[in-house]
Protein backbone atom coordinates (compact mmCIF):
# COMPACT_ATOMS: atom_id res chain seq x y z
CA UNK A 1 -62.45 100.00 78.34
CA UNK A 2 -61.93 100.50 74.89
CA UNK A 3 -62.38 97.47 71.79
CA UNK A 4 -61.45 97.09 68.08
CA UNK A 5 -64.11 96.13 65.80
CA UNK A 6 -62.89 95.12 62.26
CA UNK A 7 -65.83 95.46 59.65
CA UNK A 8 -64.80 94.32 56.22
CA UNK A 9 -65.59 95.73 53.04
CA UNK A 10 -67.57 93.03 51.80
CA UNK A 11 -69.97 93.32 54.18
CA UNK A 12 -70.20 97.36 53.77
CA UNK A 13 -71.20 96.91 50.38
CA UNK A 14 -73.47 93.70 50.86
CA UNK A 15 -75.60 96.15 53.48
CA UNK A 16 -75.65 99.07 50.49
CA UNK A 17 -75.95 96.80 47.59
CA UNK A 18 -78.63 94.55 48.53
CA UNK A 19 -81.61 96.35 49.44
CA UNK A 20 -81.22 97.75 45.91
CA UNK A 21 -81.63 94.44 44.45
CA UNK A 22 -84.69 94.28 46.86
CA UNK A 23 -86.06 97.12 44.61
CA UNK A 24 -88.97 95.93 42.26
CA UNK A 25 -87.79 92.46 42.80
CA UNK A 26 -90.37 89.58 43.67
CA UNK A 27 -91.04 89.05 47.37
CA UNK A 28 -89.77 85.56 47.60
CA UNK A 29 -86.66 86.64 46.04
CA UNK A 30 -86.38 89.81 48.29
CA UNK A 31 -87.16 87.17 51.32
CA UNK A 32 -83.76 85.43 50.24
CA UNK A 33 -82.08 88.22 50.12
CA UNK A 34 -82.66 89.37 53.37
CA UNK A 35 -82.22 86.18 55.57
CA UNK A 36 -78.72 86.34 53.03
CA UNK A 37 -77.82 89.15 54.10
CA UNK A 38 -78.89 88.56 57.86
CA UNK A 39 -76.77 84.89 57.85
CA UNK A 40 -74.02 86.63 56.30
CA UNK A 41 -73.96 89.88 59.16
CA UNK A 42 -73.41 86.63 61.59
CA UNK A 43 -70.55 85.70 59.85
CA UNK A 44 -69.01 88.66 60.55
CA UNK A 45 -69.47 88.39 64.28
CA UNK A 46 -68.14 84.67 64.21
CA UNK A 47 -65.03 85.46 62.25
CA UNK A 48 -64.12 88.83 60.15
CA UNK A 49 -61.66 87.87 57.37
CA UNK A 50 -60.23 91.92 57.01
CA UNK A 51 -57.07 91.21 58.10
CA UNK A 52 -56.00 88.02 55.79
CA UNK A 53 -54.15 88.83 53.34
CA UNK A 54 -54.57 85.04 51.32
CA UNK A 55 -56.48 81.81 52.25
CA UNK A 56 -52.94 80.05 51.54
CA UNK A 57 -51.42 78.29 55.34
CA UNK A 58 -54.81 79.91 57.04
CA UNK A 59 -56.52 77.97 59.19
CA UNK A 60 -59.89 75.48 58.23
CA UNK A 61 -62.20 78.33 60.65
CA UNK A 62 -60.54 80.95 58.16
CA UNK A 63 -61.04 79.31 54.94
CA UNK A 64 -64.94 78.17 56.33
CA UNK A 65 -65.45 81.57 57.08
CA UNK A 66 -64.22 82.72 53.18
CA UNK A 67 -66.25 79.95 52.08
CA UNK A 68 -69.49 80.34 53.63
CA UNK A 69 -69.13 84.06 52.60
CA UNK A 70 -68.74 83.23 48.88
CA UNK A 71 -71.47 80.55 49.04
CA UNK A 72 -74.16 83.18 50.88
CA UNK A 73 -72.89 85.42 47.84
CA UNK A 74 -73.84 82.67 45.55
CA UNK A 75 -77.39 82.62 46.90
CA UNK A 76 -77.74 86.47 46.86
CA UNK A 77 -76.26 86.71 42.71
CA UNK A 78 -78.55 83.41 41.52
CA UNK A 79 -81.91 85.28 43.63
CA UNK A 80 -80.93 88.58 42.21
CA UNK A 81 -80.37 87.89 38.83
CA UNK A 82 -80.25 84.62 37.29
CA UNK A 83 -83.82 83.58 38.74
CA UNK A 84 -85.54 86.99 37.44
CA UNK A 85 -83.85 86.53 34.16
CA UNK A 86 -84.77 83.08 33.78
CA UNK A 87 -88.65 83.58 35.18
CA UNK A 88 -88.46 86.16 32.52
CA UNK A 89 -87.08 84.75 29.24
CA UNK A 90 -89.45 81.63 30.84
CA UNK A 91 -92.73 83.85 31.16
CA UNK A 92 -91.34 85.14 27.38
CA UNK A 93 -91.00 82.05 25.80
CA UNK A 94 -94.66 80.86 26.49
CA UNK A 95 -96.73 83.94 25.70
CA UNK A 96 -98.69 84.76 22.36
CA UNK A 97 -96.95 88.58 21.62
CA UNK A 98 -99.23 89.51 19.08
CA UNK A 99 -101.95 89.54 21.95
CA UNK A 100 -102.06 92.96 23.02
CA UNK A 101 -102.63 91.81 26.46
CA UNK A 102 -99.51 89.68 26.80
CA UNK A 103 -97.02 92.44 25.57
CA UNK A 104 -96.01 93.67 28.78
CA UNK A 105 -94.48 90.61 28.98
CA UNK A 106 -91.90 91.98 25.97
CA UNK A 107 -91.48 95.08 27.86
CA UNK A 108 -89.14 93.47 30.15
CA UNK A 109 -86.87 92.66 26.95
CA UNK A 110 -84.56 95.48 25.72
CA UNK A 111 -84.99 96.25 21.81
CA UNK A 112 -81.49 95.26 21.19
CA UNK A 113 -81.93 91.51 22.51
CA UNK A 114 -85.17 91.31 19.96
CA UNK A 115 -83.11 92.96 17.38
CA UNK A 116 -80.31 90.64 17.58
CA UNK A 117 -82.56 87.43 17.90
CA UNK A 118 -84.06 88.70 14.33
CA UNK A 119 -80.86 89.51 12.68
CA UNK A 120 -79.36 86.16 13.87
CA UNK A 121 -82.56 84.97 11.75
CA UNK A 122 -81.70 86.50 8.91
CA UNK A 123 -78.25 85.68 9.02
CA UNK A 124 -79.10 82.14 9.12
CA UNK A 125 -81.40 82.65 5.83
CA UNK A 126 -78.65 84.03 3.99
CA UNK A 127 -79.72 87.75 4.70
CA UNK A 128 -76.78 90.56 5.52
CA UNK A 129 -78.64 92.14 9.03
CA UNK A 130 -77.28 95.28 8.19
CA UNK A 131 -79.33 95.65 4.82
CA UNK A 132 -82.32 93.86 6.41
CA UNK A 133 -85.29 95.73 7.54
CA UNK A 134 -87.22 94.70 11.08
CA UNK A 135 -90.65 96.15 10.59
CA UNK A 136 -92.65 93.50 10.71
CA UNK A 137 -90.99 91.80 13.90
CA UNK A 138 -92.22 92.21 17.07
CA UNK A 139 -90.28 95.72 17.02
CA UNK A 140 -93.21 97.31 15.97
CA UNK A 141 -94.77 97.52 19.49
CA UNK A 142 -91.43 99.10 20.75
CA UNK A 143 -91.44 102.76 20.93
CA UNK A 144 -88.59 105.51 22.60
CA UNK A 145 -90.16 106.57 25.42
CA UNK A 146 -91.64 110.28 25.17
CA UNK A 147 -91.21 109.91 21.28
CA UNK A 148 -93.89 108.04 20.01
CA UNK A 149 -94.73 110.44 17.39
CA UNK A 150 -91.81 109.40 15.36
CA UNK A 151 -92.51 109.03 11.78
CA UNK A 152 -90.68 105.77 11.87
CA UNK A 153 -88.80 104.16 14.55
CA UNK A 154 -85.42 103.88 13.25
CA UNK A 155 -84.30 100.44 14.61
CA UNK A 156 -86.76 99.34 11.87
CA UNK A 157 -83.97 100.54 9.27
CA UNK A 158 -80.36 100.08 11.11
CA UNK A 159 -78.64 97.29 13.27
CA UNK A 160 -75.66 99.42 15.26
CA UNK A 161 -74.73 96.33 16.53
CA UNK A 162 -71.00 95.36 15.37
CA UNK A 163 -70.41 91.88 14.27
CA UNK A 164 -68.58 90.72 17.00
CA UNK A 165 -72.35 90.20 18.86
CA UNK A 166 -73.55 88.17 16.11
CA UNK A 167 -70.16 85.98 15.68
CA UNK A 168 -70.75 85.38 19.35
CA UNK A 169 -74.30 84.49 19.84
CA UNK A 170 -74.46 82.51 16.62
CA UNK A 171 -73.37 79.07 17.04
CA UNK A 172 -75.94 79.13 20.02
CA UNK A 173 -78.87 80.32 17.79
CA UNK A 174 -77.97 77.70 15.92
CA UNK A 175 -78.32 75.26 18.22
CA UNK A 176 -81.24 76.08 19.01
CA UNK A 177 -82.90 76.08 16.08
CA UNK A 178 -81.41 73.02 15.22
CA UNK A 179 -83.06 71.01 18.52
CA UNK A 180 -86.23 73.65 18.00
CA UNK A 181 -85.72 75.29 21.40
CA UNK A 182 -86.97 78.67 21.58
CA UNK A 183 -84.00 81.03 21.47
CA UNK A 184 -84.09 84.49 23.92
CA UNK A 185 -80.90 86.24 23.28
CA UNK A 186 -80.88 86.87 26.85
CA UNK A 187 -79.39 83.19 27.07
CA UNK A 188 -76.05 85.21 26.17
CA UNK A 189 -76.01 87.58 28.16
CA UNK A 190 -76.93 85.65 31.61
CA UNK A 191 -73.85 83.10 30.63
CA UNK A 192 -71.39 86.08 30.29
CA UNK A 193 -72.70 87.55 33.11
CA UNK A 194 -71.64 83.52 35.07
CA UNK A 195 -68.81 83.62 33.87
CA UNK A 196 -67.90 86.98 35.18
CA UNK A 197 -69.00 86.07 38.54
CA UNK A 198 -66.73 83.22 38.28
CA UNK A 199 -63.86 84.96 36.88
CA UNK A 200 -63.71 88.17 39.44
CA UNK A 201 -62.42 86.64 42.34
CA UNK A 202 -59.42 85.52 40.47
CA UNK A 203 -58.80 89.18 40.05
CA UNK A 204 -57.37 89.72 43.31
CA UNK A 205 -55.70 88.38 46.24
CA UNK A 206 -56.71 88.84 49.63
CA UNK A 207 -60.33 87.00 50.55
CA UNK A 208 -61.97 90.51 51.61
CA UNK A 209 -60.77 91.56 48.15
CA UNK A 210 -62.28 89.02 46.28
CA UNK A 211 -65.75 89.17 48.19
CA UNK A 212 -66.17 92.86 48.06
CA UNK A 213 -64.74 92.98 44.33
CA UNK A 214 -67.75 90.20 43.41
CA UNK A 215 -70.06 91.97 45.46
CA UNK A 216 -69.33 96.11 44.29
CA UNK A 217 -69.56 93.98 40.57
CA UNK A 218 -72.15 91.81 40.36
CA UNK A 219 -74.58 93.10 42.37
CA UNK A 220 -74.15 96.88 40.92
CA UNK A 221 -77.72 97.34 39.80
CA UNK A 222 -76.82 99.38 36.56
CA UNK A 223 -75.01 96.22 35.57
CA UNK A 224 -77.48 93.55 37.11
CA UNK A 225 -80.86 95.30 35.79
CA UNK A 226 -79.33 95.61 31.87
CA UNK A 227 -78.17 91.49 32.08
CA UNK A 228 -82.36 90.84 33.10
CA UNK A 229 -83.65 92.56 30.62
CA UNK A 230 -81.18 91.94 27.94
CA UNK A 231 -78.59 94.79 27.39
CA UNK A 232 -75.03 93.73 25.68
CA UNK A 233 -72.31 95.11 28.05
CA UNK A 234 -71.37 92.35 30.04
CA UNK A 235 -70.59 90.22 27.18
CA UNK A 236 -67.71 93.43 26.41
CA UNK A 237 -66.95 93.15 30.07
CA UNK A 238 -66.28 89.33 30.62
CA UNK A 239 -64.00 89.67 27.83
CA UNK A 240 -62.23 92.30 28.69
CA UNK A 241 -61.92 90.67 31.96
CA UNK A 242 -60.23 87.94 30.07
CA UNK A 243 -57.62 89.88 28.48
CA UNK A 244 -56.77 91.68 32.07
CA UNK A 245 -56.34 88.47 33.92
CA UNK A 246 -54.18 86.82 30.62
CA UNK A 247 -52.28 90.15 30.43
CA UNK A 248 -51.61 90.31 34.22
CA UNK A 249 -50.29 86.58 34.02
CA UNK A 250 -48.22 87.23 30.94
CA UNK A 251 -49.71 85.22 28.62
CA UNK A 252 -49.46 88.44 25.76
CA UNK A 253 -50.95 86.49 23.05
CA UNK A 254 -54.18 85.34 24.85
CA UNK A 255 -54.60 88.81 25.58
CA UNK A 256 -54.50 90.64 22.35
CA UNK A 257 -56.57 88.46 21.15
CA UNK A 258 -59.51 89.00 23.47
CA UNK A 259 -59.28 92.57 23.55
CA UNK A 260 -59.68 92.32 19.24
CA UNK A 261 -62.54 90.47 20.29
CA UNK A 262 -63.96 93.13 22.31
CA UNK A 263 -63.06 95.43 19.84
CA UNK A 264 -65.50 93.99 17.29
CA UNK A 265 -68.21 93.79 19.66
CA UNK A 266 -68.62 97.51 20.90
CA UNK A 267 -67.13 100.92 20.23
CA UNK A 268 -66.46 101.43 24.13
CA UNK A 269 -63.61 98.93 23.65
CA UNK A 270 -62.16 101.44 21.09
CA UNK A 271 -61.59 103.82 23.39
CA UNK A 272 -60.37 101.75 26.00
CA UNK A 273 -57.50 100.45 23.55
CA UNK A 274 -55.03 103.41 23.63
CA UNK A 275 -54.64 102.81 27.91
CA UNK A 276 -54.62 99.14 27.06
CA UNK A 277 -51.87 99.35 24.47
CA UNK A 278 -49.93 101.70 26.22
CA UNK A 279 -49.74 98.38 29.24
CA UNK A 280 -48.94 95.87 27.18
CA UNK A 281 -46.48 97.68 25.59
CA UNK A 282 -44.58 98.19 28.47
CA UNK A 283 -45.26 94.51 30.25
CA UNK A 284 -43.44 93.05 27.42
CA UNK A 285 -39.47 92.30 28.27
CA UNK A 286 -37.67 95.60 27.18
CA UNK A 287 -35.22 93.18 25.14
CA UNK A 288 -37.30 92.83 21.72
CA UNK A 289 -40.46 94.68 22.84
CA UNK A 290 -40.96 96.35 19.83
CA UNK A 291 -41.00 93.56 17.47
CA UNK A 292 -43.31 91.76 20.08
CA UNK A 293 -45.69 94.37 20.14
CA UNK A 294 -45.49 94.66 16.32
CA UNK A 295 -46.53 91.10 16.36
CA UNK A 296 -48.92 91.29 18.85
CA UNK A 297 -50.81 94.01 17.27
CA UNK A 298 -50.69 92.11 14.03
CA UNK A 299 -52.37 88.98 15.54
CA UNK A 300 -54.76 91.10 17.01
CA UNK A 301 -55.73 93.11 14.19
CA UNK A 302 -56.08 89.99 11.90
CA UNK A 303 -58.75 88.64 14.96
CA UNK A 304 -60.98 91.74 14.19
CA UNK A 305 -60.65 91.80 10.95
CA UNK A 306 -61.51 88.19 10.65
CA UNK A 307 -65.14 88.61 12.52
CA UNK A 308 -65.32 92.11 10.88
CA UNK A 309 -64.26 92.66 7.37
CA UNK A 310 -66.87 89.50 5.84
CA UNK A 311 -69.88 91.37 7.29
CA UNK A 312 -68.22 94.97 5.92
CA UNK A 313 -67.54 93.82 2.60
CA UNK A 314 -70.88 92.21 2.25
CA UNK A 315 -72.59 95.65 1.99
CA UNK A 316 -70.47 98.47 3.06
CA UNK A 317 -72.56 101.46 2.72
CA UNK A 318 -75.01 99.99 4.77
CA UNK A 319 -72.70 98.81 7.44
CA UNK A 320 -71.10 102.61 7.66
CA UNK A 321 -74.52 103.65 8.13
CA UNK A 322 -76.04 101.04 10.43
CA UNK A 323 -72.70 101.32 12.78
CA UNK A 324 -71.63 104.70 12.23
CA UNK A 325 -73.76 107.31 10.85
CA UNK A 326 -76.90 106.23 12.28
CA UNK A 327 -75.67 106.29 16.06
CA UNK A 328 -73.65 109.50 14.94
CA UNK A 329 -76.83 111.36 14.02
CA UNK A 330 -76.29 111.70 10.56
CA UNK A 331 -79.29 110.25 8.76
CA UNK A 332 -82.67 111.19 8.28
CA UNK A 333 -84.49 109.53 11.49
CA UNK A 334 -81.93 109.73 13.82
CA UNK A 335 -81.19 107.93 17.36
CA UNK A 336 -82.43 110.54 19.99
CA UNK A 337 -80.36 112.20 22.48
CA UNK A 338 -81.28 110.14 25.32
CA UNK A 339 -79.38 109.72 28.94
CA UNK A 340 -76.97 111.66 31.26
CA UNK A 341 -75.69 113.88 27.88
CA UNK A 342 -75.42 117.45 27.75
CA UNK A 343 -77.65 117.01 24.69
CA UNK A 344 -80.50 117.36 27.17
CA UNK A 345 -79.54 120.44 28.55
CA UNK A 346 -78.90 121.67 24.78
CA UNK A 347 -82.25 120.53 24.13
CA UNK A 348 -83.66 122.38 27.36
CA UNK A 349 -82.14 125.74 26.33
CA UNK A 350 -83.67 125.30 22.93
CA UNK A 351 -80.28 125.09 20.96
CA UNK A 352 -81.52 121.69 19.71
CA UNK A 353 -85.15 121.71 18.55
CA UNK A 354 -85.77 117.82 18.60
CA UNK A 355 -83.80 114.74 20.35
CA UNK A 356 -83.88 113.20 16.61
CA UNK A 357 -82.07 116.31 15.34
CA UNK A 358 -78.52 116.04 13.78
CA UNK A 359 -75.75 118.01 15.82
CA UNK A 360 -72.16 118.42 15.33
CA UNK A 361 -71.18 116.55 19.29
CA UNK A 362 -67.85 115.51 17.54
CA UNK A 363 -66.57 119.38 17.96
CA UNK A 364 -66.82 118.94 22.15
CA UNK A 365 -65.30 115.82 21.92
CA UNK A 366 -62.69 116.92 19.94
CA UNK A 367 -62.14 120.04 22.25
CA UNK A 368 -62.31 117.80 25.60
CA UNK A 369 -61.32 114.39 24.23
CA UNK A 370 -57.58 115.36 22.67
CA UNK A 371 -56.51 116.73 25.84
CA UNK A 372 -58.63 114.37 28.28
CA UNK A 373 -57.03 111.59 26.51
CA UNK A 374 -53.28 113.24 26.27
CA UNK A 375 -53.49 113.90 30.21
CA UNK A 376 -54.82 110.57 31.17
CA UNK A 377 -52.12 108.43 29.02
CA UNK A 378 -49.74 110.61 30.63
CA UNK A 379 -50.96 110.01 34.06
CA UNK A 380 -50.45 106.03 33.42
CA UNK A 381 -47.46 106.44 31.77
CA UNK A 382 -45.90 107.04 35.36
CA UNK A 383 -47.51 104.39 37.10
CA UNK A 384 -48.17 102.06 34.32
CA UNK A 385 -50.34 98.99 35.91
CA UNK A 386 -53.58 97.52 34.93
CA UNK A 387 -55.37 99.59 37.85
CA UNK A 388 -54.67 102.96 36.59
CA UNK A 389 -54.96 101.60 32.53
CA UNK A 390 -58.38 101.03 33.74
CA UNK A 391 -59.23 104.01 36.33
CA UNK A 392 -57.95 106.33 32.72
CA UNK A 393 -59.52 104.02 30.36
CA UNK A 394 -63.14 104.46 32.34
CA UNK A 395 -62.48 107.96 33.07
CA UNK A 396 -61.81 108.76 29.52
CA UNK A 397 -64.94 107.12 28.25
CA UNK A 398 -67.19 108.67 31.13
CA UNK A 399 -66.12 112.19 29.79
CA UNK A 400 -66.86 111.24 26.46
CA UNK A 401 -69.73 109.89 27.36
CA UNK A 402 -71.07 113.50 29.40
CA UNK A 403 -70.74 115.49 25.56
CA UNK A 404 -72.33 112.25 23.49
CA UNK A 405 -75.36 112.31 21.46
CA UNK A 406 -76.26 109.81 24.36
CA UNK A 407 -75.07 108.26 27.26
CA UNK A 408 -77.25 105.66 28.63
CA UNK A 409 -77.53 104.27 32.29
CA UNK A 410 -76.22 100.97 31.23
CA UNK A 411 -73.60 103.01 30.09
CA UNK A 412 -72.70 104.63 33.50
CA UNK A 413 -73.19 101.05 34.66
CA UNK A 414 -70.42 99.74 32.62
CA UNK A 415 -68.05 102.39 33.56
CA UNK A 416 -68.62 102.35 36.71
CA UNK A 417 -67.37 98.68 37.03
CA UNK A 418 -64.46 99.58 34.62
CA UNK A 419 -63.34 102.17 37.13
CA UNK A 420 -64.28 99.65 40.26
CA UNK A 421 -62.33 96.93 38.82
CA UNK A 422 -59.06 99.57 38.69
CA UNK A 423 -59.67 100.76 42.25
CA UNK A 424 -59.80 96.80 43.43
CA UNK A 425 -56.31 95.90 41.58
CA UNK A 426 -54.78 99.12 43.22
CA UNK A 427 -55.71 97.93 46.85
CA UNK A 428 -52.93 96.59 48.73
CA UNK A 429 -53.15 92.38 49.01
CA UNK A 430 -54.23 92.61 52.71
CA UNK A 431 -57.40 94.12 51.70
CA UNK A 432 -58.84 97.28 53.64
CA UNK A 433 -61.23 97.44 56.24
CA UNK A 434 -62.82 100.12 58.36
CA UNK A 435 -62.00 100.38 62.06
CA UNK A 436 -64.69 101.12 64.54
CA UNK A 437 -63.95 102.10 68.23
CA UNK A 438 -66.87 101.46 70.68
CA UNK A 439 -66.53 102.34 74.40
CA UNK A 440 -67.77 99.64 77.16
């Protein structure tokens, strides 16, 4: 006699995702995470949810089971994240750093976050960040790994931040100071990364859906690892996030204007715009689209050039080469080649003496980006929906990415929930499952 065992998705990914949190994490924390994930393997065997396409007219067993599900989820996210992040901005916030012996506390904190915290400093004291220099911060115990021999570590000169981060993170420095909390820029980071666990389940429909889409998301560790120790790219992803879900409910306006705002706070979002454009262009009503997406893209382009254009005009040489040419490779320390680039393997066959040298990456882009881009617009353009704009979008910036002076893990992690997030919105509503046959 033969049975039908439904095992949903969720659960799939809890059992692969999971035991990477466990990773370098604190044993009580890895303790919660396993009787989690052991509570939530019941759950399964008490009621699978694969075949429910929406907890609308289900029954109260159903909508316990979702329910219990989401709050076990709960328990994993705040173990695996929000409790390191806080022990560590805690453990941070109560150390001496110019003790040599308390600095490994600082090397859970990514330059950037220490970077930002100064320059929100010196925007406070009337100082542009982009002509300030950040030598004598705590900076100068930060090295790049396997180039300490640097003659000068060039975050001291440049902040490649764009303005949108400090806009953001601003009126919460300021509150800070003003009550004379100590400020981690971390702070940020962790609420984006809430409010993108709160948000993704309202991405999709059917409850396996919306577990499994939290779960592949939240717990990815190239996403979860950069939020503990400070890196910027869920901040670009809960907003982009927001302009999906506005876009996907038709509310154009809303939209626009939170994809400017990711536009002014990293250069992914750039390249993410033409797919993006390309939807919302045709989601509007065919009647008067084009003067609606003239107006649209007006509204939008005054947003970033509101949060942009006062921090350009301030000093614009400097900003040029703090944003541009710096990251680029075009000054005289320059950022390394660093990541999964094929600047290391130019580097290994000796066509690039030093990772700090200046090399003309802009010709491979140019070769593979005109025609990667062409092809993938012209993929969406015959199924136009927000999955595919983001599968292209993600795919676009991963090749990019492979022929970049560098392309960073956080990086790959960023993508890679770019491309998830399209695969999710292309499943069908009744979610998917996998089927196993056991013989009695």
């Amino acid at each position: 006699m033969k049975s039908n065992t439904f095992v949903s998705l969720d659960l799939i990914l809890l059992l692969l995702l999971v035991p990477a949190q466990m990773l370098g994490n604190f044993e009580g924390v890895s303790f919660i995470l396993a009787v989690s994930l052991f509570l939530y393997i019941l759950l399964e065997f008490w009621q699978p949810l694969s075949s429910y396409s929406a907890l609308i007219n289900q029954s109260p067993k159903i909508r316990l089971a979702f329910f219990a599900r989401f709050f076990l989820l709960l328990i994993i996210i705040t173990a695996a994240v929000i409790i390191p992040s806080g022990q560590r901005i805690y453990t941070r916030l109560i150390i001496d750093a110019e003790k040599a012996e308390n600095r490994v506390a600082y090397g859970d904190i990514h330059d950037g976050a220490l970077q930002m915290e100064y320059a929100l400093g010196y925007l406070r004291a009337g100082q542009n960040p982009y002509v300030a220099r950040y030598e004598d911060t705590i900076l100068q115990y930060y090295n790049f790994p396997g180039l300490e021999d640097l003659p000068t570590n060039p975050v001291f000169d440049y902040f490649v931040y764009l303005p949108g981060f400090l806009v953001a993170s601003y009126p919460v420095y300021t509150l800070f100071q003003y009550y004379h909390i100590p400020y981690d820029q971390r702070w940020i980071y962790l609420l984006a990364y809430i409010a993108t666990v709160i948000l993704l389940p309202a991405m999709v429909n059917s409850p396996t859906l919306k577990l499994s889409l939290l779960i592949a998301v939240a717990l990815n560790p190239l996403l979860t690892r950069p939020v503990i120790i400070g890196m910027n790219d869920v901040l670009v992803l809960l907003v982009i996030i927001i302009a999906i879900l506005a876009l996907r409910r038709n509310h154009f306006i809303l939209s626009i204007l939170a994809f400017a705002i990711a536009c002014t706070l990293k250069q992914s979002a750039w390249f993410i715009a033409p797919f993006y454009l390309l939807l919302l262009y045709h989601s509007l009503p065919t009647s008067n689209r084009n003067r609606e997406m003239f107006k649209l893209l007006g509204a939008g382009a005054l947003v970033g050039a509101l949060i942009i254009i006062p921090f350009a005009f301030w000093d614009l040489p400097n900003f040029i080469t703090d944003v541009f040419v710096y990251p680029g490779g075009g000054v005289a320390v320059n950022y390394p080649i660093r990541g999964s680039t094929i600047g290391l393997l130019l580097l290994g066959m000796g066509f690039i003496t030093s990772p700090t040298d200046n090399f003309p990456f802009f010709i491979f882009q140019l070769l593979l980006g005109i025609p990667l881009l062409i092809g993938l617009l012209k993929y969406q353009k015959r199924q136009n929906n927000v999955g595919v704009m983001l599968i292209c979008a993600g795919t676009f910036i991963f090749g990019m990415g492979l022929i970049s002076r560098f392309f960073q893990d956080n990086y790959v992690g960023f993508l890679t929930v770019i491309i998830i997030l399209g695969i999710f919105l292309k499943l069908p509503d009744k979610g998917i499952a996998v089927l196993l046959r056991s013989a009695d």
